[in-house]
Protein backbone atom coordinates (compact mmCIF):
# COMPACT_ATOMS: atom_id res chain seq x y z
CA UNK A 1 0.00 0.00 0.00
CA UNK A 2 1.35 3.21 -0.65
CA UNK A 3 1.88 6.10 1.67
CA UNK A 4 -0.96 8.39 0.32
CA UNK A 5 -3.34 5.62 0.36
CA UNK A 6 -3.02 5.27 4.23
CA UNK A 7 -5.76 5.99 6.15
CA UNK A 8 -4.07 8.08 8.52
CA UNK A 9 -2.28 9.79 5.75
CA UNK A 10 -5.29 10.60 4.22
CA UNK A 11 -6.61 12.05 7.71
CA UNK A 12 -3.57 13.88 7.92
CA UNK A 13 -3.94 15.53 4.52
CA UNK A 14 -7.72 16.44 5.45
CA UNK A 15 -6.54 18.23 8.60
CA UNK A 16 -4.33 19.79 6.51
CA UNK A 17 -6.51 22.13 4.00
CA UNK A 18 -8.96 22.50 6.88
CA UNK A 19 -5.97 24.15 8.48
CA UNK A 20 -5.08 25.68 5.06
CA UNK A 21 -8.22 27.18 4.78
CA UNK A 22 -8.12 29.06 7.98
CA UNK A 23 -4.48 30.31 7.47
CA UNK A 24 -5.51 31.96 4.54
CA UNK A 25 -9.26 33.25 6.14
CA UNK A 26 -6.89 34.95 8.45
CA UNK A 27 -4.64 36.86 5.84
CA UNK A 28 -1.40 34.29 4.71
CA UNK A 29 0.24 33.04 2.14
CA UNK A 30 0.59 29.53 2.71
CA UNK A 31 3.18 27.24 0.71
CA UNK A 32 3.62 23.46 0.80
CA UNK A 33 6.25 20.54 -0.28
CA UNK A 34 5.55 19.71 -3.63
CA UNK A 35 8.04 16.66 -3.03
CA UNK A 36 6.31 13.79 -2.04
CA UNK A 37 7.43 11.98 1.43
CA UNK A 38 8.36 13.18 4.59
CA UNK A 39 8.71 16.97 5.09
CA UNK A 40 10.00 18.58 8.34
CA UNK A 41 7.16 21.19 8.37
CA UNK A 42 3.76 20.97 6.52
CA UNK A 43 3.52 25.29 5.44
CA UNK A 44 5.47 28.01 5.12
CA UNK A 45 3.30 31.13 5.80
CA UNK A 46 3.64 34.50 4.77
CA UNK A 47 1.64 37.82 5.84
CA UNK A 48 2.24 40.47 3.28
CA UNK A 49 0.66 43.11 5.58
CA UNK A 50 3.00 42.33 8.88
CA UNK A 51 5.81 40.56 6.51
CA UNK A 52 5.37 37.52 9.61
CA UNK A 53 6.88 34.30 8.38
CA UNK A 54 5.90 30.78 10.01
CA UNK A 55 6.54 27.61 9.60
CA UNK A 56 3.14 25.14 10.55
CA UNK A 57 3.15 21.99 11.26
CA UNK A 58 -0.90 20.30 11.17
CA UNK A 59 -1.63 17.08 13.50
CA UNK A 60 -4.85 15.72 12.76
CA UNK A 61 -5.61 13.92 16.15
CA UNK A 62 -7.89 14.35 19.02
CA UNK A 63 -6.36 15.31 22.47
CA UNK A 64 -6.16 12.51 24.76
CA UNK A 65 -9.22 10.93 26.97
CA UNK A 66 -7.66 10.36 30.13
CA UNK A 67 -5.85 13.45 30.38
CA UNK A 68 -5.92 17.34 29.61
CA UNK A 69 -2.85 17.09 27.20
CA UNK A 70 -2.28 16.19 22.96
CA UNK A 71 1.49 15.47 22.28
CA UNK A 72 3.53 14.63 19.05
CA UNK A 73 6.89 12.42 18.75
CA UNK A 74 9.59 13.30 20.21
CA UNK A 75 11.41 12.98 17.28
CA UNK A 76 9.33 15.31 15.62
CA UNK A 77 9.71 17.96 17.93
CA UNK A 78 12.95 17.79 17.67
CA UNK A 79 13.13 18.68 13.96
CA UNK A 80 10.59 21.73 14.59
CA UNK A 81 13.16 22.77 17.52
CA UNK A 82 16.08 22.65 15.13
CA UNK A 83 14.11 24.19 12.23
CA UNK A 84 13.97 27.04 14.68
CA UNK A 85 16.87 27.56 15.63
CA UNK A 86 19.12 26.82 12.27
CA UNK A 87 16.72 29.20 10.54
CA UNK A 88 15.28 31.91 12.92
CA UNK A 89 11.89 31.23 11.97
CA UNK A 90 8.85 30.60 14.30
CA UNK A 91 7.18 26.97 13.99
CA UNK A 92 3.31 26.80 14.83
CA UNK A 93 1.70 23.73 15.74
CA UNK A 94 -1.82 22.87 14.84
CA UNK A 95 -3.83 20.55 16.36
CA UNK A 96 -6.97 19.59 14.13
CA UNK A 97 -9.04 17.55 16.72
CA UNK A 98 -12.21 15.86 15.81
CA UNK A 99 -13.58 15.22 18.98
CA UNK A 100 -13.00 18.99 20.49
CA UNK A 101 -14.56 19.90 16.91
CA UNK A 102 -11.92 22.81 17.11
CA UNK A 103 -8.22 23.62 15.80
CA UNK A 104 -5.81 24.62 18.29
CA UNK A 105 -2.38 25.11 18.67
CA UNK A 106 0.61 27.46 19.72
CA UNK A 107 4.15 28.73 18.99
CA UNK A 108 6.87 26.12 20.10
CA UNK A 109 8.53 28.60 22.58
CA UNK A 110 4.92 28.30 24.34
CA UNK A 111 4.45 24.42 24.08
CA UNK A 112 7.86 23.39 24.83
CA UNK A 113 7.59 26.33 28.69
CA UNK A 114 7.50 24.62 31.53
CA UNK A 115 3.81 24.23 33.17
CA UNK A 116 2.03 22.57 35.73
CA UNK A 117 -1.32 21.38 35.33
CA UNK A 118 -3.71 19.70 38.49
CA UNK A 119 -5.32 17.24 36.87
CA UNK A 120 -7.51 14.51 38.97
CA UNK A 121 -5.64 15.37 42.16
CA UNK A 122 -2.12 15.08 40.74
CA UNK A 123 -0.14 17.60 39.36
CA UNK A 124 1.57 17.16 36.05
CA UNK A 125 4.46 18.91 34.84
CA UNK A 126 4.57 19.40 31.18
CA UNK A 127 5.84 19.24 28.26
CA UNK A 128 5.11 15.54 29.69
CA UNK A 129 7.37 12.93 27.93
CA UNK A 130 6.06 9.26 27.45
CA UNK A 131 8.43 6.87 25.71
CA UNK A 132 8.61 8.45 22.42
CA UNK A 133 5.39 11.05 22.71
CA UNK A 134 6.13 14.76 24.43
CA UNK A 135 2.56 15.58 25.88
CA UNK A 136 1.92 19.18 26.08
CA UNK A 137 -1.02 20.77 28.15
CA UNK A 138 -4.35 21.88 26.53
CA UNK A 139 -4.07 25.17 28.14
CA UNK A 140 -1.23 26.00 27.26
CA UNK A 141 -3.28 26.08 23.24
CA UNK A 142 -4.71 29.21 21.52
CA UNK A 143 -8.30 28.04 20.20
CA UNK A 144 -7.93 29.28 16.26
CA UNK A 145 -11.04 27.87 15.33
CA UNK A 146 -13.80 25.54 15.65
CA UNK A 147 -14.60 22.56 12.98
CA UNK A 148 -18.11 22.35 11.10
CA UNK A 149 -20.44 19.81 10.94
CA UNK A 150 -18.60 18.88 7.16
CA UNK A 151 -15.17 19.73 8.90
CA UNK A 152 -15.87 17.06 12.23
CA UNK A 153 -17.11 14.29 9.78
CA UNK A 154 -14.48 14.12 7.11
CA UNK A 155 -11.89 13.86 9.79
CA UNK A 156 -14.00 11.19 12.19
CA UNK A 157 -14.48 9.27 9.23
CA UNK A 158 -11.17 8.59 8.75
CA UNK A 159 -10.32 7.96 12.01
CA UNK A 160 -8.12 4.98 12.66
CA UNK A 161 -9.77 4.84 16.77
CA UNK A 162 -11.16 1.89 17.72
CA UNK A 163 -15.04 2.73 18.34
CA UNK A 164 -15.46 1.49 21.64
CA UNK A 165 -12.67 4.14 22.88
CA UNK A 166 -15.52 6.50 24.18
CA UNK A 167 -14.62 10.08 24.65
CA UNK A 168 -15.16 12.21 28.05
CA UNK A 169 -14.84 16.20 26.89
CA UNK A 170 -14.82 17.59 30.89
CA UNK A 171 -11.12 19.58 30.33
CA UNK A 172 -12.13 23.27 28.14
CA UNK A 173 -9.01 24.93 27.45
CA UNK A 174 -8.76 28.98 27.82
CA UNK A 175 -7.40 30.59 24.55
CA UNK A 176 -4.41 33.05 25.60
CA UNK A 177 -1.09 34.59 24.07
């Protein structure tokens, strides 16, 4: 089977112009790999009007059940950190969520600061790493915008979750900068 015809690929590349879409509603330029394969960053954005350049990465994945955190590989955040630094440009990190029916995200500076979050009478100190996941906290996320009814369902439908893994929304995140 080939990479594109993966459903999680697929997912991924869904979560992707949804993001796309709402980059551009709010005034940039966004350019993508035209190479097929991996990529270290999904967009390049532009702003004409404040000249801002970003580099976005999009994960298409609902935040965990159990706890009030999302996280990416290690691995992963490694390349956005050195992507950073080697090139003095800010990396973004969406978060396209099907089951908050919202995007959110923030800069890396903001994931990657040190928080502590109580959390069922425990405190957790993110980021949070997990073998080869770095969990960081939901409220540590600017909301950018909420999914659609069309938005939710093209992503759920291609979700590789097993359907008896029900879903508990009690954590709501506050949007700040």
């Amino acid at each position: 089977m080939k990479w594109s015809e993966r459903t999680q690929t697929q997912k991924g590349v869904a979560g992707e112009r949804i993001a796309q879409r709402h980059l551009e509603a709010r005034g940039f330029i966004v350019y993508q790999p035209v190479t097929d394969g991996a990529h270290l960053f999904d967009f390049l954005c532009a702003n004409k009007k404040s000249q801002r350049l970003v580099a976005a990465e999009v994960k298409t994945k609902p935040r965990r059940q159990f706890y009030p955190d999302t996280g990416i590989n290690v691995k992963h955040l490694e390349d956005y950190m050195a992507v950073q630094a080697h090139h003095a440009i800010e990396v973004f990190i969406y978060f396209v969520d099907e089951i908050e029916r919202r995007i959110y995200g923030n800069k890396l500076a903001a994931l990657i600061a040190a928080k502590e979050v109580e959390h069922n009478g425990k405190t957790l100190t993110y980021p949070l790493r997990q073998g080869d996941i770095i969990y960081f906290p939901l409220c540590s996320m600017i909301d950018v915008a909420s999914l659609d009814e069309h938005e939710q369902e093209a992503i759920s439908n291609l979700s590789t979750r097993n359907p008896a893994y029900t879903y508990a929304t009690d954590i709501s995140f506050e949007a700040s900068l």
